[in-house]
Protein backbone atom coordinates (compact mmCIF):
# COMPACT_ATOMS: atom_id res chain seq x y z
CA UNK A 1 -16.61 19.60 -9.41
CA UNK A 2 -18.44 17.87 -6.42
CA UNK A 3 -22.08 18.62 -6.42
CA UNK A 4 -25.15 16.77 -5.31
CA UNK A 5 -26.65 13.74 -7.01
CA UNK A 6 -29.28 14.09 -9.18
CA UNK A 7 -32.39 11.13 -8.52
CA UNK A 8 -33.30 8.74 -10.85
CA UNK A 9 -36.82 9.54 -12.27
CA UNK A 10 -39.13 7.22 -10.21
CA UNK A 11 -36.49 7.02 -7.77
CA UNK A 12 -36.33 7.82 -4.21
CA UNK A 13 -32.99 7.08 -4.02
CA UNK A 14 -30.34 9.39 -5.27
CA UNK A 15 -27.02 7.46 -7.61
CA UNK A 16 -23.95 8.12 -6.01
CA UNK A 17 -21.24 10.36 -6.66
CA UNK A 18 -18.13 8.75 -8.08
CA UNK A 19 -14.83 11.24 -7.71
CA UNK A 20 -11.72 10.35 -9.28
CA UNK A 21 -8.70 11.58 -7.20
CA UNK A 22 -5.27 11.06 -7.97
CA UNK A 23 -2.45 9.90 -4.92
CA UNK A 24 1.23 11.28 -6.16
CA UNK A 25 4.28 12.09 -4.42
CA UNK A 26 8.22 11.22 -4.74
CA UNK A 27 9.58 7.30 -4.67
CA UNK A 28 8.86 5.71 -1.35
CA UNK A 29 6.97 8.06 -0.14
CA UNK A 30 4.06 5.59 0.88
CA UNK A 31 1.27 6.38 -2.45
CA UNK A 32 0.57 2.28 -2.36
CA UNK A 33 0.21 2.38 1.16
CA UNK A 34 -1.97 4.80 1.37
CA UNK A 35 -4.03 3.36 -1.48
CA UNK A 36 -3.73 -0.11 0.05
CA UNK A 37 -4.67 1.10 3.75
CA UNK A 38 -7.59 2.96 2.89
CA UNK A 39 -9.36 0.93 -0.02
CA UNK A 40 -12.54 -0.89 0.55
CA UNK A 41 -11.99 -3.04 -2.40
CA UNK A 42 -8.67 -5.33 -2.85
CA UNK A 43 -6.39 -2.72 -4.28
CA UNK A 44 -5.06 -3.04 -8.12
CA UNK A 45 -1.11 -2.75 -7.31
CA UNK A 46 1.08 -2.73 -10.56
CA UNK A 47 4.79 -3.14 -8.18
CA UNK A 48 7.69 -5.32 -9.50
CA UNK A 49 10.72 -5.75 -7.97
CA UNK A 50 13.29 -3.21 -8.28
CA UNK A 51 16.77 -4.33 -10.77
CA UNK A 52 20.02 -3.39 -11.23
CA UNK A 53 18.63 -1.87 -14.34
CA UNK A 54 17.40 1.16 -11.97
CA UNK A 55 21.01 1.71 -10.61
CA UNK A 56 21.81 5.05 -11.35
CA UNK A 57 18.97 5.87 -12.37
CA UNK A 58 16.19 5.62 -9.43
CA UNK A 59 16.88 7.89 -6.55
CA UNK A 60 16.39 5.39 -3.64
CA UNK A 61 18.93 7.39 -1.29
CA UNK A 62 16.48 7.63 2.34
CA UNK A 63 14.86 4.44 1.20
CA UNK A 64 17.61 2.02 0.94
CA UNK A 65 15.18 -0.81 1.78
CA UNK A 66 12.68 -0.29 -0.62
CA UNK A 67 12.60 -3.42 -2.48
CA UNK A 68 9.79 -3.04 -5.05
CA UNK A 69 8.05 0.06 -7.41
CA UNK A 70 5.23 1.23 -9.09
CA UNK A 71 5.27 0.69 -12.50
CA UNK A 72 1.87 2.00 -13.83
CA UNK A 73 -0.54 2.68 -11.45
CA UNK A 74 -2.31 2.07 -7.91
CA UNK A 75 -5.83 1.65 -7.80
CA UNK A 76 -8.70 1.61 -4.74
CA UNK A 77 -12.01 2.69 -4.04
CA UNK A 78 -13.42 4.08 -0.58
CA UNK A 79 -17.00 5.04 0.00
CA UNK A 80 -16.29 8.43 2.07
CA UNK A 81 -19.97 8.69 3.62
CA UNK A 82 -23.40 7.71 1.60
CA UNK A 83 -24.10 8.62 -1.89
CA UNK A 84 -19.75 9.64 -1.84
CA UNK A 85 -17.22 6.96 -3.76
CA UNK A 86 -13.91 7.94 -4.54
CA UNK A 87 -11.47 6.80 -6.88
CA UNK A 88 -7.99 6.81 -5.97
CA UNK A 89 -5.16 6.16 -8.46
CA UNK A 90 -1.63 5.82 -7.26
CA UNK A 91 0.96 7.15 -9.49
CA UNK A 92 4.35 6.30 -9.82
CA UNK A 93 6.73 7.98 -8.39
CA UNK A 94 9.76 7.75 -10.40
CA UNK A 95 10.89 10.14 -13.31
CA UNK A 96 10.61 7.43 -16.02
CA UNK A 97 6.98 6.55 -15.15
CA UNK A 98 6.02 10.50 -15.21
CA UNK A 99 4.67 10.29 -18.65
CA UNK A 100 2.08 8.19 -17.49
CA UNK A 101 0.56 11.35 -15.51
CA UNK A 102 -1.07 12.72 -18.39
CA UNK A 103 -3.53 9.90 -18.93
CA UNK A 104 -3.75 9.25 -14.64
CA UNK A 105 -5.02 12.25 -14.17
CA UNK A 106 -7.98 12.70 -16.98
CA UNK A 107 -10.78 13.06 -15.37
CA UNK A 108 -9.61 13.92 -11.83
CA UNK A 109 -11.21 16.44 -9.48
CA UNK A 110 -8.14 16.82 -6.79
CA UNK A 111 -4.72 15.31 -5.90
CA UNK A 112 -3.23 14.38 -2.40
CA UNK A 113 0.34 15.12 -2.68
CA UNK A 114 2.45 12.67 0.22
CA UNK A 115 5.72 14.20 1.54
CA UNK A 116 8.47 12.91 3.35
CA UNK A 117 10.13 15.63 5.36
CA UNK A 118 13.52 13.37 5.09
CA UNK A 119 13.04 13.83 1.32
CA UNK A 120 11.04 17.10 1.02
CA UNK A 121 12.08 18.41 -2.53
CA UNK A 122 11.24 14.76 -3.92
CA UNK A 123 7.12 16.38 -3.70
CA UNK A 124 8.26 19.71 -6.09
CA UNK A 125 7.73 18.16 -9.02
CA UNK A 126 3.83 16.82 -8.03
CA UNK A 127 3.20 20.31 -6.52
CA UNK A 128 4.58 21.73 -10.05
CA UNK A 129 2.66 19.64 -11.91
CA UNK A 130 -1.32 20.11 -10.20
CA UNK A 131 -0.40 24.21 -9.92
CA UNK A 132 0.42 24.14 -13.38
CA UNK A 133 -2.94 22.37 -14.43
CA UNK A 134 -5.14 23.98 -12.30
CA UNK A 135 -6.03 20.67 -10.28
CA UNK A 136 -6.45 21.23 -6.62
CA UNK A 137 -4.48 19.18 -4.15
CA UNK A 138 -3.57 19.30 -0.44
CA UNK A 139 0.23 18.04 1.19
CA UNK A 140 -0.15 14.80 3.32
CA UNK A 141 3.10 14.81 5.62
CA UNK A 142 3.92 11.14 5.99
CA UNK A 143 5.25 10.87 9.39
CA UNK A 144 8.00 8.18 9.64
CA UNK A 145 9.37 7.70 12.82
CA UNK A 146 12.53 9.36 11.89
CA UNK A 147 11.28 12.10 9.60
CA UNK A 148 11.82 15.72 10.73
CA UNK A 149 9.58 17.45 12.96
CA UNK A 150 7.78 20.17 10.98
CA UNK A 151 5.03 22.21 11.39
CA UNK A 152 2.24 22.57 8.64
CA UNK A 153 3.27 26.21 8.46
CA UNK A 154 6.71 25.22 7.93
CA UNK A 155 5.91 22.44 5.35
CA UNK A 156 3.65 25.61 3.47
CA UNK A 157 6.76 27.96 3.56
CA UNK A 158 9.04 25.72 2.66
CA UNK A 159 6.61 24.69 -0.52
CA UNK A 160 5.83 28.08 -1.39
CA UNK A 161 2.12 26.89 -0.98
CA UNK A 162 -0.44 29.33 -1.12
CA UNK A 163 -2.35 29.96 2.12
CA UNK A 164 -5.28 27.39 0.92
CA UNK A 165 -4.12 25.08 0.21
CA UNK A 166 -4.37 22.58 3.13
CA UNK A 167 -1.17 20.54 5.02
CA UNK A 168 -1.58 17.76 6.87
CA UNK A 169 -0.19 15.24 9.02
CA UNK A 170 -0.72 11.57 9.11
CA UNK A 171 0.18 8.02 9.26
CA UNK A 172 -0.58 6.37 5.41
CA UNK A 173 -1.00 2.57 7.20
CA UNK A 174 -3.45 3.50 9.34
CA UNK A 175 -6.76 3.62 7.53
CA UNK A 176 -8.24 6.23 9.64
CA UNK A 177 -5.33 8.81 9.24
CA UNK A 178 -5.86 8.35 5.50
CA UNK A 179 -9.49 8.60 5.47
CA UNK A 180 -8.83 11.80 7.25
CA UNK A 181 -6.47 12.86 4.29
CA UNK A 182 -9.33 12.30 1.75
CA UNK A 183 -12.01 13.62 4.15
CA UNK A 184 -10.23 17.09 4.12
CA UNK A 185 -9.11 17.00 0.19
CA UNK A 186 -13.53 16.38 -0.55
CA UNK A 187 -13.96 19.40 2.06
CA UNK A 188 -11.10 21.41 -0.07
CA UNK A 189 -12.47 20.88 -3.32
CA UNK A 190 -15.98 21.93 -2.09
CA UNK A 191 -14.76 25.02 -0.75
CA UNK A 192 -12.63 25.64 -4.30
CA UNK A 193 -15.69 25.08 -6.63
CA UNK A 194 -17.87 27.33 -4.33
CA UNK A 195 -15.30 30.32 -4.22
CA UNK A 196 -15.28 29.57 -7.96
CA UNK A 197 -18.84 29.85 -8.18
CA UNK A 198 -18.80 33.08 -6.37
CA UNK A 199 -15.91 34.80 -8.27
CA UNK A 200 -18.17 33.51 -11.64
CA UNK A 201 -21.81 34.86 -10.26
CA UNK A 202 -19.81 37.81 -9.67
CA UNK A 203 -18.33 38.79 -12.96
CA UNK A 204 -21.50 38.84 -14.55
């Protein structure tokens, strides 16, 4: 999990921690965005334009004027304070590109799951799949200007979420909003390894 750097013999200077976190959500829900917004590095964006090929078969109802997809994978880099570097990788959001997950998320610490309150049941299947592996996550609400106005609590019930893991709201093009998002997800995955910590000093 997260834990302090260990310095370099003859170093004063401690290496940095590199975290690999994975951004997933439903189709359109704003993954690149978010990626793209908060990335300190040009982001790695794998869209193409969406074909008549996906007629039928891509879900775009709520996001008529989405023009383009995610094909493999979003990639960015953010330096959340010193000695702190996380890894973000966008995954697509559509059910063809799911079997990609698998290798995305080798090697990942925690998840931020976006949801779009217009298109709320479009997250189930990202919630699913990070309960089901034991990754921890926390629900970024996407607010679009004509989303629904839920509450966090709301968002949890309607989820089924347990009570710790976090919900929050933001805006994924504004890079402080996001920053936020990935601020509270570190803060959540401290507080899981150290209750797992406990729970383990405890057994013995």
């Amino acid at each position: 999990m997260v834990s302090k750097p260990s310095e370099n013999e003859g170093s004063a200077q401690a290496a940095p921690v590199a975290v690999k976190i994975l951004v997933a959500g439903g189709f359109g829900v704003g993954k690149t965005t978010l990626v793209g917004a908060v990335s300190e590095i040009r982001p790695l964006q794998t869209e193409e334009l969406l074909t008549d090929r996906g007629v039928g078969v891509d879900d775009t109802e709520g996001v008529e004027q989405k023009t383009t997809t995610t094909v493999a994978m979003d990639f960015g880099r953010i330096t959340i304070r010193d000695g702190l570097i996380l890894y973000l990788f966008g995954t697509p959001g559509q059910d063809r590109f799911w079997f990609m997950w698998d290798e995305l998320s080798y090697g990942a610490l925690g998840a931020v799951v976006l949801a779009d309150t217009r298109r709320l049941a479009d997250c189930f299947p990202a919630v699913d799949y990070f309960e089901n592996r034991g990754l921890p996550f926390l629900i970024a609400v996407n607010c679009f200007d004509d989303g629904y106005d839920y509450r966090p609590g709301e968002i949890r019930e309607a989820l089924d979420l347990s009570d710790t893991t976090p919900v929050v709201l933001c805006d994924v093009r504004d890079r402080a909003s996001g920053k936020d998002v990935l601020t509270t997800l570190v803060k959540h995955l401290l507080a899981v390894h150290e209750a797992e910590t406990q729970a383990g000093a405890s057994a013995l």
